[in-house]
Protein backbone atom coordinates (compact mmCIF):
# COMPACT_ATOMS: atom_id res chain seq x y z
CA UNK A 1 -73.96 29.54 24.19
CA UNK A 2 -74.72 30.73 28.06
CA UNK A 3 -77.62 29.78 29.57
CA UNK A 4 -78.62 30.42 32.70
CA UNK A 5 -79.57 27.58 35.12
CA UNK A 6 -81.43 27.37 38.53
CA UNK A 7 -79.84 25.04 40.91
CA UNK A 8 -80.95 21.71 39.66
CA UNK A 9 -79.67 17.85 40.96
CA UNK A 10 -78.51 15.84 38.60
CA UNK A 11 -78.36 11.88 39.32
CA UNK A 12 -75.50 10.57 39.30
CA UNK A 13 -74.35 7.77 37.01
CA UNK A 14 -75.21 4.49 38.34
CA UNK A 15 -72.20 2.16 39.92
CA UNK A 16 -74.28 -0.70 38.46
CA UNK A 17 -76.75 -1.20 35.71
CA UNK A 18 -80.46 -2.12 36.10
CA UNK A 19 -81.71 -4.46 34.13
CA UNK A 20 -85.60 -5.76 33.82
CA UNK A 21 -85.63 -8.90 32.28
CA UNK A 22 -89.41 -9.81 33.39
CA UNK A 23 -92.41 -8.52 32.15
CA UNK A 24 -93.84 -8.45 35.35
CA UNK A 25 -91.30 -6.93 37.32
CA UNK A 26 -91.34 -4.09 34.45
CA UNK A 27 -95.15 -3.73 35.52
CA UNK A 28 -94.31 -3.47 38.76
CA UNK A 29 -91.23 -1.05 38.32
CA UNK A 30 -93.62 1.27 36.04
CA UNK A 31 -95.62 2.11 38.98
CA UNK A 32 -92.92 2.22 42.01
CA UNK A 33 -93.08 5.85 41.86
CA UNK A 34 -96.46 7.19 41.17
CA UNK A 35 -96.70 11.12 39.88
CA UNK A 36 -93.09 11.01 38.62
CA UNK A 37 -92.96 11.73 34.68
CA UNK A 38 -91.68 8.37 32.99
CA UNK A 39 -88.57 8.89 31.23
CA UNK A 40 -87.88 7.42 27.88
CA UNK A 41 -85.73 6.46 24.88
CA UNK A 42 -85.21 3.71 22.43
CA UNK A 43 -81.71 2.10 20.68
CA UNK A 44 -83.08 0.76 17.39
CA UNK A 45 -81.44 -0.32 13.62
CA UNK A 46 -83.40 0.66 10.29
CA UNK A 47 -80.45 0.42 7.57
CA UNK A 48 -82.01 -2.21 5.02
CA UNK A 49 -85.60 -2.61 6.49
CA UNK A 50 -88.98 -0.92 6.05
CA UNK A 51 -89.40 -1.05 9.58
CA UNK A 52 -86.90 -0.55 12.65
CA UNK A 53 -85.86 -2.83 14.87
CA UNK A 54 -85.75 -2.61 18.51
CA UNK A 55 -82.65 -2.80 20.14
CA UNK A 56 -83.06 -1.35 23.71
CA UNK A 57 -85.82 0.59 25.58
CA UNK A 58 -84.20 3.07 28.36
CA UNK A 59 -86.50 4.06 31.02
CA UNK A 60 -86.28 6.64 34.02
CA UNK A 61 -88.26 7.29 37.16
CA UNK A 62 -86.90 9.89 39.76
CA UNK A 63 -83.34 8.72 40.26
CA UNK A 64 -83.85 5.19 39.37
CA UNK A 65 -82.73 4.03 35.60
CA UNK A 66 -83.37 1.04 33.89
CA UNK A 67 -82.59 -1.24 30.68
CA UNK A 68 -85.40 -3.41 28.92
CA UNK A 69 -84.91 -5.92 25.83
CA UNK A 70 -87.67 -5.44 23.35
CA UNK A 71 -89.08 -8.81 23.78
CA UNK A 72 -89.23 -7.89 27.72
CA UNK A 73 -91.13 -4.38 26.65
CA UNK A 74 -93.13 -5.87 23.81
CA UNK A 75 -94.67 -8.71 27.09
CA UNK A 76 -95.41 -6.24 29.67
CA UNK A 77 -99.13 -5.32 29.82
CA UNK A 78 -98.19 -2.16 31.62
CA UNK A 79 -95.75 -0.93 29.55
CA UNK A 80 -98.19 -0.83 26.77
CA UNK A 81 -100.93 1.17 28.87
CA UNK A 82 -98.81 3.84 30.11
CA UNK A 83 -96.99 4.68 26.65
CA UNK A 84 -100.77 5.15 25.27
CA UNK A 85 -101.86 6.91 28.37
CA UNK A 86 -101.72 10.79 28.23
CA UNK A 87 -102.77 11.23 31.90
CA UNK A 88 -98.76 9.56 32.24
CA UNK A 89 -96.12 12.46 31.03
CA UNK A 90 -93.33 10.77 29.05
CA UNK A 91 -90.17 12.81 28.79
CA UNK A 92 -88.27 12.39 25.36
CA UNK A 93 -85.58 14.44 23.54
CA UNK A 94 -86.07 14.37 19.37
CA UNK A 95 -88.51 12.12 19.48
CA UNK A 96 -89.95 11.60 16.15
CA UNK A 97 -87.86 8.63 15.58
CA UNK A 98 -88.80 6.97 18.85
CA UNK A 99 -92.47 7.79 18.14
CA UNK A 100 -92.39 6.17 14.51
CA UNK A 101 -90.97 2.90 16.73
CA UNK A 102 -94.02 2.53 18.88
CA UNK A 103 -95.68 2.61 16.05
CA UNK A 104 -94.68 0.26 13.71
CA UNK A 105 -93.41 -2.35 16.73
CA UNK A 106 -96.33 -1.83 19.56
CA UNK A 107 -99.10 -0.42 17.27
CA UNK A 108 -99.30 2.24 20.08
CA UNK A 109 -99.03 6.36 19.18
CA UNK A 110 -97.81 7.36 22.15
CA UNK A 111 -99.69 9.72 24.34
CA UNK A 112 -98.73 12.54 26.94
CA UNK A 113 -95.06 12.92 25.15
CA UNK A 114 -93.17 15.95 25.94
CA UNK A 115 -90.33 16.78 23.93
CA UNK A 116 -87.16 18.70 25.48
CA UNK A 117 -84.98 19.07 22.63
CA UNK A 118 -88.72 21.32 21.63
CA UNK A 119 -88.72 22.55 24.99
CA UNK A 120 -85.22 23.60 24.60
CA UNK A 121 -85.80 25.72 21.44
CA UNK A 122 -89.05 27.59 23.29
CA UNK A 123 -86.62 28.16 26.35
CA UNK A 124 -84.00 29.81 24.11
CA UNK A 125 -81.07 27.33 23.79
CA UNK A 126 -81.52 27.48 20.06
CA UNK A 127 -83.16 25.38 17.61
CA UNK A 128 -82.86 21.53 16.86
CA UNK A 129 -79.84 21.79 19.62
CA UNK A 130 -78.47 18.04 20.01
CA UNK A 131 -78.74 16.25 23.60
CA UNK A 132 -75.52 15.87 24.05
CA UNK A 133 -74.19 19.90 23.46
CA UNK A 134 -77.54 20.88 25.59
CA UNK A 135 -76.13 18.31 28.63
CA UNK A 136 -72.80 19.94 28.33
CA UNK A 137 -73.84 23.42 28.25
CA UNK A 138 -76.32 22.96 30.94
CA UNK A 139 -75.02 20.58 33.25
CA UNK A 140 -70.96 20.71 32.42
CA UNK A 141 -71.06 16.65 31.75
CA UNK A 142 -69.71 15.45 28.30
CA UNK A 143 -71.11 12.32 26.74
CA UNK A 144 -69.23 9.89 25.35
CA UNK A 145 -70.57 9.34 21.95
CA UNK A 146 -68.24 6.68 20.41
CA UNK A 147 -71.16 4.23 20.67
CA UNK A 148 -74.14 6.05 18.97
CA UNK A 149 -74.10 4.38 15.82
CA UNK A 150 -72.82 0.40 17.55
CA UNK A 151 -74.74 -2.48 16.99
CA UNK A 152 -77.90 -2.70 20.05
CA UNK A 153 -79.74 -5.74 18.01
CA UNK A 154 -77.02 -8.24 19.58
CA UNK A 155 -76.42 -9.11 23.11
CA UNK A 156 -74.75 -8.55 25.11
CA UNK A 157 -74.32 -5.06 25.09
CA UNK A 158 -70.59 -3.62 26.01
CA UNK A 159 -70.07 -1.71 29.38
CA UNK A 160 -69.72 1.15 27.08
CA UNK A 161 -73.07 0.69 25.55
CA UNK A 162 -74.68 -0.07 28.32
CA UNK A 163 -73.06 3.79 29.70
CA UNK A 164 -74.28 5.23 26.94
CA UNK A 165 -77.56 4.44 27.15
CA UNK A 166 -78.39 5.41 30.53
CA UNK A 167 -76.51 8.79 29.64
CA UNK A 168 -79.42 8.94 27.29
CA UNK A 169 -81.82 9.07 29.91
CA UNK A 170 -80.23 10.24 32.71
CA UNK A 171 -80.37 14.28 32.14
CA UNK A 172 -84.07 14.20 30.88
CA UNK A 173 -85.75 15.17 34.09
CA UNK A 174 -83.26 17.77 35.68
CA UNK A 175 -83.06 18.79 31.73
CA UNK A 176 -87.35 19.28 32.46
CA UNK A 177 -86.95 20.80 34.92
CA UNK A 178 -84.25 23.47 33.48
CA UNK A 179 -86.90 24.16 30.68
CA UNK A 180 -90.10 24.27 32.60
CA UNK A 181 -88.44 27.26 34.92
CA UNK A 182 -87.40 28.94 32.03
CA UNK A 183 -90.82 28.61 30.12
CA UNK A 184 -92.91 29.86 33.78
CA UNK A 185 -90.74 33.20 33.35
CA UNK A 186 -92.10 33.57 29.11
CA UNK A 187 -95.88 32.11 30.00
CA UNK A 188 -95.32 29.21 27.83
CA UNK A 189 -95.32 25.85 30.21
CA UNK A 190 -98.22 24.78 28.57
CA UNK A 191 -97.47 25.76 25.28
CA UNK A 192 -94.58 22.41 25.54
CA UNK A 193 -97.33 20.10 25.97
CA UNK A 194 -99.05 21.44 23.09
CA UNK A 195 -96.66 21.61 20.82
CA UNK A 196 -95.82 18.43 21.41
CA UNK A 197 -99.11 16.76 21.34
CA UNK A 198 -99.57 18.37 17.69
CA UNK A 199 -96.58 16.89 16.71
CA UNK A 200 -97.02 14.08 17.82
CA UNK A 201 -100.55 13.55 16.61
CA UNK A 202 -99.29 14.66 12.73
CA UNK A 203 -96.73 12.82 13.06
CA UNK A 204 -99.57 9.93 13.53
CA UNK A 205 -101.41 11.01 10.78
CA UNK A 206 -98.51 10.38 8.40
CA UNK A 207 -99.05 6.79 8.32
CA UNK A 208 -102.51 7.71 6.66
CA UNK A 209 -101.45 6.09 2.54
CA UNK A 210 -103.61 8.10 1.11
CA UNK A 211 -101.51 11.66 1.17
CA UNK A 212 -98.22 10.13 0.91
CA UNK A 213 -97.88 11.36 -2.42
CA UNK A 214 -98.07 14.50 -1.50
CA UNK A 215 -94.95 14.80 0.51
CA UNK A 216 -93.41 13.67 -3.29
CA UNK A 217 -92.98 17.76 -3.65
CA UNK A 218 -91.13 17.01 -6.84
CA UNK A 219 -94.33 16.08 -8.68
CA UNK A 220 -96.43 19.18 -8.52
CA UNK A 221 -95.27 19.78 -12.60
CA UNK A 222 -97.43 16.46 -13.43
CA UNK A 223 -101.03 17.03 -14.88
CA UNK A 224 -103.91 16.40 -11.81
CA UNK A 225 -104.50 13.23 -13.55
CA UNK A 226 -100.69 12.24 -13.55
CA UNK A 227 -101.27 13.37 -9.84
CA UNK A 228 -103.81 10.62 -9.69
CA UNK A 229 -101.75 7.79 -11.23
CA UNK A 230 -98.79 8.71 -8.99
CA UNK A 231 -101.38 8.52 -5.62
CA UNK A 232 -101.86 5.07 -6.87
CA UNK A 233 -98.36 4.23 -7.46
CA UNK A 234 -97.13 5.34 -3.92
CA UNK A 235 -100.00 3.31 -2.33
CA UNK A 236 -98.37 0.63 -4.08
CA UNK A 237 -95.11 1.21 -3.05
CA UNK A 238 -95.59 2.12 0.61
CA UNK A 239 -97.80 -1.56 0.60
CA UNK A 240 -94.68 -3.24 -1.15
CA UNK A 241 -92.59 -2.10 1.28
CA UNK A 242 -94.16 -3.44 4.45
CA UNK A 243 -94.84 -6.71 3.02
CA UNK A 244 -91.23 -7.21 1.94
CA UNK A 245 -90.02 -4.85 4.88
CA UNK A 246 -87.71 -2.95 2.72
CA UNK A 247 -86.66 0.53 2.48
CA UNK A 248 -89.01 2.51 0.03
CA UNK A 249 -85.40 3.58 -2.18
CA UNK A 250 -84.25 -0.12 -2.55
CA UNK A 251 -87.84 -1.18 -3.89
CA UNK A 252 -89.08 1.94 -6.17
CA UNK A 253 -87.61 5.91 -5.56
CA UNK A 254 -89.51 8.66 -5.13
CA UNK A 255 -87.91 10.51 -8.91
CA UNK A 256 -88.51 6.88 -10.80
CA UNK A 257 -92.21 7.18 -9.03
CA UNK A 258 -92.64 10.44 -10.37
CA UNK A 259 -90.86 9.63 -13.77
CA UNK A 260 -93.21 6.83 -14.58
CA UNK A 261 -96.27 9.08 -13.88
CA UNK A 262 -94.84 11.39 -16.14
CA UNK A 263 -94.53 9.13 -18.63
CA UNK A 264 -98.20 7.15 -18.27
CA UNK A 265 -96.30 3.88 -20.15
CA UNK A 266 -98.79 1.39 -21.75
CA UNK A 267 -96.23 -1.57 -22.08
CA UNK A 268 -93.27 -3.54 -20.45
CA UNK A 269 -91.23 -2.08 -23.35
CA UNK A 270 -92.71 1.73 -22.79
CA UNK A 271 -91.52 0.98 -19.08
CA UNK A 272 -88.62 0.26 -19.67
CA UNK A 273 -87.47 2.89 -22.00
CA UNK A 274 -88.16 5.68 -18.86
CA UNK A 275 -84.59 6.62 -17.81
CA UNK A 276 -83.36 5.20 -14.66
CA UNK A 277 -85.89 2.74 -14.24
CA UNK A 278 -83.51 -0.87 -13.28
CA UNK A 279 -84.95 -3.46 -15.51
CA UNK A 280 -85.16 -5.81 -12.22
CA UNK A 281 -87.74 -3.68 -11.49
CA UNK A 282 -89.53 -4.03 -14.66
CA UNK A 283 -89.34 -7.68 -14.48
CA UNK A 284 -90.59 -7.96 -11.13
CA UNK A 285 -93.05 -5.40 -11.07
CA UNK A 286 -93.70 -4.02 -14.69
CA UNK A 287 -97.14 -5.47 -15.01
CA UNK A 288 -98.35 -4.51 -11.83
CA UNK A 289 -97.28 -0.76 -12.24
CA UNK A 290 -98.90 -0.66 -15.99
CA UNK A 291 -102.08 -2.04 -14.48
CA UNK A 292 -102.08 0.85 -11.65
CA UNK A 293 -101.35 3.32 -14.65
CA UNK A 294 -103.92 1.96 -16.73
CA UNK A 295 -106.39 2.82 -13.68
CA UNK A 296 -104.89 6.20 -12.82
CA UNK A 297 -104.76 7.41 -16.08
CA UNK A 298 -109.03 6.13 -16.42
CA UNK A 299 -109.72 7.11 -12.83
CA UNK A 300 -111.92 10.52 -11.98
CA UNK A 301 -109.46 13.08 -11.26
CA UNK A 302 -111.84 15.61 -9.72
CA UNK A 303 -111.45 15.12 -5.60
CA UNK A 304 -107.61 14.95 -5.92
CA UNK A 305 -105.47 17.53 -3.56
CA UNK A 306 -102.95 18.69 -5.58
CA UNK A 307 -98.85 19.19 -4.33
CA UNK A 308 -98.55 21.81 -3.44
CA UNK A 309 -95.87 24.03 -6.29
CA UNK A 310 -93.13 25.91 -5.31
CA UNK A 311 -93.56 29.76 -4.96
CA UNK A 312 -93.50 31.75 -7.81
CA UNK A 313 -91.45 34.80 -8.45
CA UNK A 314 -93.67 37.20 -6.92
CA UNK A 315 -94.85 34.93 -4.61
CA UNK A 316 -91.23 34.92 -3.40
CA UNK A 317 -91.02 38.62 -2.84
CA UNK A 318 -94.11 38.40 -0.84
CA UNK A 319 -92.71 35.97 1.26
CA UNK A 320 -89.61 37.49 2.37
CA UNK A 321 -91.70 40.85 3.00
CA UNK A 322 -94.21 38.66 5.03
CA UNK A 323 -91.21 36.33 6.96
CA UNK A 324 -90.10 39.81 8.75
CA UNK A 325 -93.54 39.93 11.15
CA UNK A 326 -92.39 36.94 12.02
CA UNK A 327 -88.98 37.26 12.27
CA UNK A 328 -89.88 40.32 14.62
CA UNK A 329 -92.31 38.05 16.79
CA UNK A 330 -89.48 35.58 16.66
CA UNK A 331 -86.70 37.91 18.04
CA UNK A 332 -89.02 38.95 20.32
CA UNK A 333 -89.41 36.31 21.87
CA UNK A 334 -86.08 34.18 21.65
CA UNK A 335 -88.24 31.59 20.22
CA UNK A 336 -86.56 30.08 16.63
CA UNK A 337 -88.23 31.33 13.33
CA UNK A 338 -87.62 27.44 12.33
CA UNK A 339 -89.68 26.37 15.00
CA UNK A 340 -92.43 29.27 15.07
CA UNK A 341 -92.92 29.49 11.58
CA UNK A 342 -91.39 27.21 9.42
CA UNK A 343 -90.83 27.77 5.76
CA UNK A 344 -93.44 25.23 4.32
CA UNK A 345 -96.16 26.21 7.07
CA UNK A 346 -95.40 29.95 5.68
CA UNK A 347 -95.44 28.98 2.44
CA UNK A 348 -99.16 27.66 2.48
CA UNK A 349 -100.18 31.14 4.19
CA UNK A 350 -98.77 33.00 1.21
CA UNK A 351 -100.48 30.76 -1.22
CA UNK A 352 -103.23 31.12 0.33
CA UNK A 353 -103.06 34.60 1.57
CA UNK A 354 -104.97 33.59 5.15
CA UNK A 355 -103.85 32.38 8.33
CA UNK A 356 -107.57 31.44 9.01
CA UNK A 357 -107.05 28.27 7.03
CA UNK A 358 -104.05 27.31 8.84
CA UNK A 359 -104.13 25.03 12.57
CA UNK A 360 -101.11 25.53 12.92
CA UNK A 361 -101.13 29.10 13.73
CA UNK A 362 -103.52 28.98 16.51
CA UNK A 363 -102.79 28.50 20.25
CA UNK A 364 -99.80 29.16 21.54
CA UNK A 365 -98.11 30.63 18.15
CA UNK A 366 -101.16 32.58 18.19
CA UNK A 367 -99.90 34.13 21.50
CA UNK A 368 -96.50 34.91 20.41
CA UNK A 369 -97.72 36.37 17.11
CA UNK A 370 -100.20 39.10 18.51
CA UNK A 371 -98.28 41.99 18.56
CA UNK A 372 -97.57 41.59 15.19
CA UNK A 373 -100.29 39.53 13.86
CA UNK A 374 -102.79 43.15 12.97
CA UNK A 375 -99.69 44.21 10.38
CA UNK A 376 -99.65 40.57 9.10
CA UNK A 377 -103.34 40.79 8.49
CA UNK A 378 -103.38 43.94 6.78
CA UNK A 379 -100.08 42.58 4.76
CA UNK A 380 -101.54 39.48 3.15
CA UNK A 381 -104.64 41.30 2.54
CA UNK A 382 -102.56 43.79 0.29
């Protein structure tokens, strides 16, 4: 991959290591340099917890880097305000694991994100391109990786570590400002901060219990009031799983989930006679699920949204004849099908044969798409 670049500065790795380690002086720090977009990333572990666990918050103003303990973060009064504050641009790369921390450690959805590794696909660099081929192909630097999956909970951190994460950081803004150039010359600056405020704000909305079932895709066979018992279920399990921070797989999986709606058992013994259900689980939880049953199976089944089903046969065929608009619009454009259209967002347009009903399409997609978007009209009106 060649990409072009304007002549852009990149700071140089620091002789010596910054560390805050006060929550005052991080208040302080946060507005030294007033104007400057506020780079960010995060070191956390999630292997056998519900939620993850800070390990290290990396943060960049200008040319000036810096490393921050949770605790230190988690104290500083300004910290909090400017992660929540969208008039404050925060530069991230993949972000969506980062923004899922803030969440569940800060209670804060970040506001005013951008993401680059977005940015990056809209400039043309390709889609979902990781940080570390994107620094080497734009900036001729190669990172050492050995690190990436190391232990950040315990202190202190290695040299190496410590390397790595200001690495992490480091290329953001010159990396900004290598996609904002690029995104002046296709009319699409702003369409980075949009895109990224939409993701960011579903990605919000996905701690909403209520829908979780739905992302279960596998259960769109069950009956709407199987549907119903399963909604039930996953509330349960997704409240389980906080209170005994645990992964949702090591408490109940998604296919047992599924399996025991199916099923509707009335008893311990009807529980435990649905394949692949552990009998740990029927011990410790087999009354509580038959109760939820029980009420699913009784409950009124007529607001449910149902998952959405896969695509029929013929619903197939008019989904590869409707993907070529947009893989012209795509081409077009240099912007990634994946990211313009992706296959579940085109899905729901063929099912339901309008891109009125669909968000998603609007703004700046809605830009890209209008030389095509007449024949894609007439097309799902055929």
């Amino acid at each position: 991959m060649t990409l072009s670049l304007p002549a852009i500065d990149v700071p140089p790795a620091p002789e010596t290591i910054n560390w805050i380690t006060q929550p005052e002086e991080l208040d302080h720090w946060l507005d030294s340099v007033p104007g400057v977009p506020l780079v960010l990333d995060t070191e956390f572990e999630r292997v056998n917890t519900f939620y993850p666990i800070p390990g290290l918050v990396q943060l960049g103003l200008g040319d000036q880097f810096c490393l921050v303990d949770p605790d230190v973060a988690e104290r500083s009064v300004r910290f909090r305000e400017v992660i929540a504050d969208p008039g404050v641009s925060k530069l991230l790369y993949a972000m969506s694991e980062d923004l899922e921390l803030f969440r569940d450690w800060l209670g804060i959805n970040p506001k005013g994100v951008v993401d680059l590794q977005i940015g990056a696909a809209m400039a043309g660099a390709g889609f979902s391109l990781g940080y570390a081929r994107l620094v080497e192909t734009l900036f001729g630097e190669t990172l050492d990786k050995s690190v990436t999956r190391s232990d950040w909970i315990s202190r202190p951190l290695s040299d190496a570590q410590q390397r790595y994460a200001v690495d992490d950081i480091r290329f953001l803004a010159p990396m900004y400002e290598w996609v904002s150039a690029h995104l002046r010359e296709r009319g699409l600056e702003a369409a980075l901060v949009e895109e990224s405020t939409r993701f960011a704000d579903e990605l919000a909305g996905q701690g909403d219990l209520e829908n979780h079932y739905l992302r279960l895709r596998g259960g769109w066979a069950l009956t709407t009031q199987q549907q119903v018992v399963l909604k039930k279920l996953v509330v349960w399990r997704e409240l389980e799983c906080r209170e005994r921070d645990r992964p949702r797989g090591r408490v109940l999986a998604d296919p047992l989930l599924i399996a025991i709606a199916d099923r509707l058992p009335r008893s311990l013994s009807e529980m435990s006679n649905i394949q692949g259900v552990p009998a740990s689980v029927v011990r410790r939880y087999g009354e509580a699920l038959v109760e939820l049953v029980d009420e699913g199976r009784n409950a009124d089944d007529s607001g449910i949204e149902r998952i959405a089903p896969p695509l029929t046969r013929d619903q197939q065929m008019f989904f590869k004849q409707l993907k070529q608009f947009f893989k012209k619009a795509s081409e077009d454009t240099d912007i990634p099908i994946e990211l313009l259209a992706p296959r579940k967002r085109l899905e729901k347009v063929v099912q339901d044969r309008t891109l009125a009903a669909s968000p998603f399409f609007q703004g700046w997609r809605a830009q890209i798409l209008a030389p095509v978007m007449s024949d894609i009209e007439d097309y799902l009106k055929s």
